[in-house]
C-alpha atoms as a PDB file:
ATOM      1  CA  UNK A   1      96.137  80.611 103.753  1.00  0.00           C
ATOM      2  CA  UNK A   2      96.758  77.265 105.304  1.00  0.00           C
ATOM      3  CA  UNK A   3      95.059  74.645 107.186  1.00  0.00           C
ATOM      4  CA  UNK A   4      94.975  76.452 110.787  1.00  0.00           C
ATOM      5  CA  UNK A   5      93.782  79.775 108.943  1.00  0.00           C
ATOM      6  CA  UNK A   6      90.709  77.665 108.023  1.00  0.00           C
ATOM      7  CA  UNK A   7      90.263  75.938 110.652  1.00  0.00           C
ATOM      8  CA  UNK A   8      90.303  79.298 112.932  1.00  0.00           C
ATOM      9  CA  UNK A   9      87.700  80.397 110.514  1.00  0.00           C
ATOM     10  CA  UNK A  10      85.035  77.889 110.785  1.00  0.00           C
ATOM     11  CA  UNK A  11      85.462  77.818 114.731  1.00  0.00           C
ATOM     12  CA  UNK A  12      84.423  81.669 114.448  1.00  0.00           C
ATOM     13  CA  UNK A  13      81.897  80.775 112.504  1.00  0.00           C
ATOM     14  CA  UNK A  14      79.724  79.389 114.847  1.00  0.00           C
ATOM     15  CA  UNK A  15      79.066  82.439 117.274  1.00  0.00           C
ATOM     16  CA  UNK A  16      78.722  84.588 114.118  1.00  0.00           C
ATOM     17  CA  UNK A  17      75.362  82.766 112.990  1.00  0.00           C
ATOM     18  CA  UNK A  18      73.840  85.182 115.987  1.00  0.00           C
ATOM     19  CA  UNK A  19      74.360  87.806 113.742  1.00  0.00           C
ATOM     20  CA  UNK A  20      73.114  85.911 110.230  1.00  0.00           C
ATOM     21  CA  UNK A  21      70.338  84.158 111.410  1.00  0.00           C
ATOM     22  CA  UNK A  22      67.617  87.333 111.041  1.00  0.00           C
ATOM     23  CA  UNK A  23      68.881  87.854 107.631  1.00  0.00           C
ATOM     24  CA  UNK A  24      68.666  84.099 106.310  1.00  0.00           C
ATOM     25  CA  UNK A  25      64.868  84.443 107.566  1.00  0.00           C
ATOM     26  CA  UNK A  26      64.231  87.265 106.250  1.00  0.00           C
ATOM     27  CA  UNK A  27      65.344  86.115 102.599  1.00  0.00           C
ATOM     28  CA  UNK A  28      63.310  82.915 102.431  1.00  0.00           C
ATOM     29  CA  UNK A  29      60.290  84.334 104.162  1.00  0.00           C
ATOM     30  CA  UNK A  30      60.838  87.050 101.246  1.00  0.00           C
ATOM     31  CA  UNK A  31      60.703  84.013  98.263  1.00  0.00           C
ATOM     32  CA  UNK A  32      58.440  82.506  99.805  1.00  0.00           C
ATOM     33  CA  UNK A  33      55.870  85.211  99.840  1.00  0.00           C
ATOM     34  CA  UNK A  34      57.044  86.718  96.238  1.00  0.00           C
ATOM     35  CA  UNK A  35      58.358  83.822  94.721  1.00  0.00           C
ATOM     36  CA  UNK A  36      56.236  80.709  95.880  1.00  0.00           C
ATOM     37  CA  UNK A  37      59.043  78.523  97.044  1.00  0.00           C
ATOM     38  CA  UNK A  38      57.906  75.098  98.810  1.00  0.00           C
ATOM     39  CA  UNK A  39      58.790  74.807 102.784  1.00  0.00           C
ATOM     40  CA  UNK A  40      62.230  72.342 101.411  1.00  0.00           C
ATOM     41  CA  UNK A  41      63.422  75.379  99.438  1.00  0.00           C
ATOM     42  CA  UNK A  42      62.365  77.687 102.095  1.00  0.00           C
ATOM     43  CA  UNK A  43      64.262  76.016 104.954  1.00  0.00           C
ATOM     44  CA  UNK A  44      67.196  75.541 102.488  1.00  0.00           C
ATOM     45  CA  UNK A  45      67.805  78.759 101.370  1.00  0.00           C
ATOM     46  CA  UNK A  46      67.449  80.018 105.397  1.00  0.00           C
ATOM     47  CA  UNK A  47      70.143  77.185 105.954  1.00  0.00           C
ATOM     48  CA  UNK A  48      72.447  78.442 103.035  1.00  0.00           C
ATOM     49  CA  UNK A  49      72.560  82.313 103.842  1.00  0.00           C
ATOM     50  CA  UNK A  50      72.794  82.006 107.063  1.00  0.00           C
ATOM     51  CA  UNK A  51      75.965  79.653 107.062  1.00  0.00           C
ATOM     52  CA  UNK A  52      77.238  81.281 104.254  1.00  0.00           C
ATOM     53  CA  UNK A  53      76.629  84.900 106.009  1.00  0.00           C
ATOM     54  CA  UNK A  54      78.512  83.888 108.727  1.00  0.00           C
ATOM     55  CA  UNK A  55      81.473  82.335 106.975  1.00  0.00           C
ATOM     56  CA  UNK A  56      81.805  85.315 105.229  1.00  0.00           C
ATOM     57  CA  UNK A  57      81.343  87.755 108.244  1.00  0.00           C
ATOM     58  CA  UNK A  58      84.079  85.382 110.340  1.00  0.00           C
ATOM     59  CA  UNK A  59      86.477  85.543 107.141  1.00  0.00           C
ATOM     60  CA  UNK A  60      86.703  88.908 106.736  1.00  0.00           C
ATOM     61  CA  UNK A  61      87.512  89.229 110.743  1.00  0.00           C
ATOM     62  CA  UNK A  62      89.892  86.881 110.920  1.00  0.00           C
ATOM     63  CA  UNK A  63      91.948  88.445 107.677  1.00  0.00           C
ATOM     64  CA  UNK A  64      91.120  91.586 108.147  1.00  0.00           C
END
């Protein structure tokens, strides 16, 4: 994997947080009603899955 590979990926990834936004959400509204998380870890953790959902979800298109 080179440098345009990667770069191709993280242009895809911004049309793919559509699809990883409800599940970040979901997650930290989750920990934050089972887990007592503060609003900082709460928007975090939203933040985190959802980026890292749609990195993923534009990886595995782009090599697949």
């Amino acid at each position: 994997m080179n440098l345009h590979d990667l770069v191709m990926i993280l242009v895809m990834t911004f049309p793919m947080f559509l699809f990883t936004v409800y599940p970040g959400i979901a997650l930290s509204d989750y920990l934050a009603k089972n887990h007592n998380i503060q609003e900082g870890q709460k928007r975090a953790v939203m933040v985190a899955v959802t980026f890292l959902g749609a990195f993923i979800l534009s990886a595995l298109l782009y090599l697949v």
